[in-house]
Protein backbone atom coordinates (compact mmCIF):
# COMPACT_ATOMS: atom_id res chain seq x y z
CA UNK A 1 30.65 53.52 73.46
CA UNK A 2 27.01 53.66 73.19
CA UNK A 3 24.90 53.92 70.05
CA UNK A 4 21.00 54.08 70.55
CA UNK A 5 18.07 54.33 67.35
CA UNK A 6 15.09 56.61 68.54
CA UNK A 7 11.51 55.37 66.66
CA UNK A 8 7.81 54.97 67.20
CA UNK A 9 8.45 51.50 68.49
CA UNK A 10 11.24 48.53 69.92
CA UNK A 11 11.67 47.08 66.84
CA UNK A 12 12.11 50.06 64.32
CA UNK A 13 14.73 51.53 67.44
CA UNK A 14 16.41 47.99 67.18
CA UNK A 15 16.78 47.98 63.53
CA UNK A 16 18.14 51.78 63.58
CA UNK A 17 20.40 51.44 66.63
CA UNK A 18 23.35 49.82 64.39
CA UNK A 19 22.93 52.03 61.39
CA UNK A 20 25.60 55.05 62.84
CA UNK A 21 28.24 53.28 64.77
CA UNK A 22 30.40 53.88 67.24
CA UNK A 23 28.63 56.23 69.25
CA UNK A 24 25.64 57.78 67.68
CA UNK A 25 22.14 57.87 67.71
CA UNK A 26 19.82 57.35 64.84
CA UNK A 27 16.33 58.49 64.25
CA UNK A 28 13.84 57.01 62.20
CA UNK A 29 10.63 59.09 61.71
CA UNK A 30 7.25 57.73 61.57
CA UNK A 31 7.27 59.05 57.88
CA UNK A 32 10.70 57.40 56.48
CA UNK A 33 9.25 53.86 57.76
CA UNK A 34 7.97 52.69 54.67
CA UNK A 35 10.90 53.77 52.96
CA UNK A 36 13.31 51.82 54.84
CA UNK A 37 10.70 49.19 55.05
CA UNK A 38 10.36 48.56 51.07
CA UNK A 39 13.75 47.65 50.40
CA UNK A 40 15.41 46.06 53.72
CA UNK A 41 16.95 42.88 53.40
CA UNK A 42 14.28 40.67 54.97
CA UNK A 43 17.72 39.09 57.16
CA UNK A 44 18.29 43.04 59.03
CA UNK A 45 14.64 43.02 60.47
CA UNK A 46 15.10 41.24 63.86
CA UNK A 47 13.15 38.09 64.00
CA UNK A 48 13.80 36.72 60.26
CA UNK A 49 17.49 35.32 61.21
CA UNK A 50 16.22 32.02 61.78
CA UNK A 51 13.88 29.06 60.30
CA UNK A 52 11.15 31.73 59.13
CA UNK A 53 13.94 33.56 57.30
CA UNK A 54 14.98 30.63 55.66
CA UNK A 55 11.49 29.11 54.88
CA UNK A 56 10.63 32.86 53.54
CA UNK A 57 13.74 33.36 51.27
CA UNK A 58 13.86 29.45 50.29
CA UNK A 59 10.88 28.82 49.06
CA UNK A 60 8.91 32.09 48.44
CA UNK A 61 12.36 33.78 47.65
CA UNK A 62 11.37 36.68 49.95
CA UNK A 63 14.33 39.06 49.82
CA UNK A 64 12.95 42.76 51.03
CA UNK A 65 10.59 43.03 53.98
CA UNK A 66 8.60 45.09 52.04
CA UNK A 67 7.65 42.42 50.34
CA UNK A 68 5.68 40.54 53.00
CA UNK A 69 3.00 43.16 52.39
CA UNK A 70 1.43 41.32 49.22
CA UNK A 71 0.37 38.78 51.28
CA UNK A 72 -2.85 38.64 53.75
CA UNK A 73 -2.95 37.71 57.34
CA UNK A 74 -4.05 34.39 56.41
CA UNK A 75 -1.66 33.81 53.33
CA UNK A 76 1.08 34.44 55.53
CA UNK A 77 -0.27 31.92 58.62
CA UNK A 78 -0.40 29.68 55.14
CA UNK A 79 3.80 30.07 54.87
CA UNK A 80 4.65 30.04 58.47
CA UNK A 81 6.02 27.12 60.49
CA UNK A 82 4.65 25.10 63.72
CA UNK A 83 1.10 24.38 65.35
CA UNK A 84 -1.85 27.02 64.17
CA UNK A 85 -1.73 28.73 67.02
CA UNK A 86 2.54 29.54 66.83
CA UNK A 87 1.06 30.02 63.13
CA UNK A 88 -1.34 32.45 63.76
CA UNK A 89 0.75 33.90 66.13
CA UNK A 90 3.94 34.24 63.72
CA UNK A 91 1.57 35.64 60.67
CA UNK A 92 -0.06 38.49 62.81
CA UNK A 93 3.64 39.54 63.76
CA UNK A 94 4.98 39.49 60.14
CA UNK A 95 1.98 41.39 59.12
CA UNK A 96 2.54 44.25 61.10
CA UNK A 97 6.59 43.48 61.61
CA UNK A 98 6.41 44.68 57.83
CA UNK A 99 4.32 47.70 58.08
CA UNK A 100 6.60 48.54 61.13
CA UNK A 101 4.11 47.60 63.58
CA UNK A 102 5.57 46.93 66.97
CA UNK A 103 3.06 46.47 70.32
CA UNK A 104 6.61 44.79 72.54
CA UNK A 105 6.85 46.79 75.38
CA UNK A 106 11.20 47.55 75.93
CA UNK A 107 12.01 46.15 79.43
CA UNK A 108 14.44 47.41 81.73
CA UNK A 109 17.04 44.95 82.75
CA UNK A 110 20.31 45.69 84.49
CA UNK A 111 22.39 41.85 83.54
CA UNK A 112 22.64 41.35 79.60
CA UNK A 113 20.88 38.20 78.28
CA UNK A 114 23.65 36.65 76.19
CA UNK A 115 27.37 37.57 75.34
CA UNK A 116 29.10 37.23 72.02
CA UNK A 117 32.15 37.67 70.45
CA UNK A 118 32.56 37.64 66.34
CA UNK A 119 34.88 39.35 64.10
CA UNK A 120 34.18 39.75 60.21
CA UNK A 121 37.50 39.77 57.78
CA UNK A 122 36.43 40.24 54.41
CA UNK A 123 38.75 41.24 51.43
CA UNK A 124 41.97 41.12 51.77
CA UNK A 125 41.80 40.39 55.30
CA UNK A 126 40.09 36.89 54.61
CA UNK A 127 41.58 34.01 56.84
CA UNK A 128 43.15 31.87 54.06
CA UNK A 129 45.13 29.54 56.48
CA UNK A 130 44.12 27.37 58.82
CA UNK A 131 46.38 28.44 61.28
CA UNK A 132 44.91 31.86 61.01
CA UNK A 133 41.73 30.37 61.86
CA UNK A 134 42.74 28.53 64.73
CA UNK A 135 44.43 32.46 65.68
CA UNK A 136 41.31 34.19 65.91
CA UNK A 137 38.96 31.37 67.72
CA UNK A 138 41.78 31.40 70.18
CA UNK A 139 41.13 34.94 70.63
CA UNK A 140 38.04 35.28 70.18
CA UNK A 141 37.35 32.63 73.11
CA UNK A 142 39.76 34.44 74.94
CA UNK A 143 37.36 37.42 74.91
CA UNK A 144 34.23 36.04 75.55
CA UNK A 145 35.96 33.41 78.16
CA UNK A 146 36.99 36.97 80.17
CA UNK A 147 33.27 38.42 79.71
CA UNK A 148 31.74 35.26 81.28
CA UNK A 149 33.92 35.33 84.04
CA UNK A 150 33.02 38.81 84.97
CA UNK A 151 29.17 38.18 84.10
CA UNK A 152 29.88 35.65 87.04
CA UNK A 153 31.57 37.93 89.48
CA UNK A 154 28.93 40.63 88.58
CA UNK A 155 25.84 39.60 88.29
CA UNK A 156 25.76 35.46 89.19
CA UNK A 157 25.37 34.45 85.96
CA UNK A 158 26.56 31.29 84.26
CA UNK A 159 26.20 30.27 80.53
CA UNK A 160 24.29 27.45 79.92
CA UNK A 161 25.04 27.10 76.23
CA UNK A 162 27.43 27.86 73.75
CA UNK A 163 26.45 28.73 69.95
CA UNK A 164 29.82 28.43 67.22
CA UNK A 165 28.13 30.33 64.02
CA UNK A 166 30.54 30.28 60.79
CA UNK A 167 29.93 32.41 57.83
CA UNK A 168 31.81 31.55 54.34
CA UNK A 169 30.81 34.67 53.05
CA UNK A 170 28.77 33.39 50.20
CA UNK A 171 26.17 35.43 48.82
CA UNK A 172 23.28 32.84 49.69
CA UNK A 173 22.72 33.22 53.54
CA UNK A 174 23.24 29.57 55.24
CA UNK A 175 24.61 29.59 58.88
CA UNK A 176 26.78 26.86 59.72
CA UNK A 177 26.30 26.47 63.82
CA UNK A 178 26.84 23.93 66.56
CA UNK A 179 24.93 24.83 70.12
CA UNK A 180 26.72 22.64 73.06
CA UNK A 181 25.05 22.47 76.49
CA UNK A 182 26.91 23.75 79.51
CA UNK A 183 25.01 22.22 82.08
């Protein structure tokens, strides 16, 4: 299946892309940015999943990306992380990340960069026993254990490192995750 967003830029088409699954495309017109902007969970925007996202909602208890926009260039180099120039750097992109700015350029590349393989159980489908756990890490490194081997055959690729992220499903965001070197 193939689902595809169609914007103005990378990252609006990114953020879109998921919204109509399996097989569909989504558009997002220059005029419904600010819309969706407002009130998306700061966590949906690609590039807040990390440290920034955490620093944002932890201790300026940033929730919608919309938000962002009450702060200047320089208040937001103020609450971002590293040297001044990563700084600088990080604040420019969040000011115009949340105005749906995007100046990326997409490249074309034939080998995907990483490979994954999650599954969500919420409800009554919640893993309550151990067991169950172990079930579905089995399988689920069954999957991505096949993928890797044909990434290997196909395009000469070998991992080099292997991220374990566990969600409990609480309503704060905290990712539990253990990154082991391959080689």
């Amino acid at each position: 299946t193939l689902s595809a967003g169609v914007s103005h830029n990378k990252m609006l088409s990114k953020l879109v892309s998921g919204k109509n699954k399996p097989n569909k495309q989504t558009v997002l017109c220059m005029s419904n940015v600010d819309d969706v902007l407002l009130e998306l969970p700061l966590r949906e925007l690609n590039g807040f999943g990390g440290k920034l996202g955490d620093q944002l909602i932890e201790n300026y208890r940033i929730q919608c990306v919309g938000e962002l926009r009450r702060f200047s260039h320089q208040e937001l180099e103020e609450m971002s992380l590293g040297t001044a120039k990563v700084k600088n750097s990080s604040a420019l992109w969040m000011y115009e990340a949340c105005r749906g700015i995007c100046n990326e350029t997409v490249k074309a590349r034939i080998a995907p960069k990483s490979y994954s393989c999650g599954k969500t159980f919420r409800g009554p489908d919640k893993l309550r026993q151990i067991k169950d756990v172990e079930n579905y890490v089995y399988k689920l490194s069954t999957e991505l254990s096949s993928r890797l081997i044909s990434a290997r055959e196909k395009y000469k690729q070998t991992a080099s490192t292997l991220s374990v992220h566990i969600h409990t499903g609480s309503k704060t965001v905290k990712r539990k995750g253990k990154e082991l070197k391959l080689t």
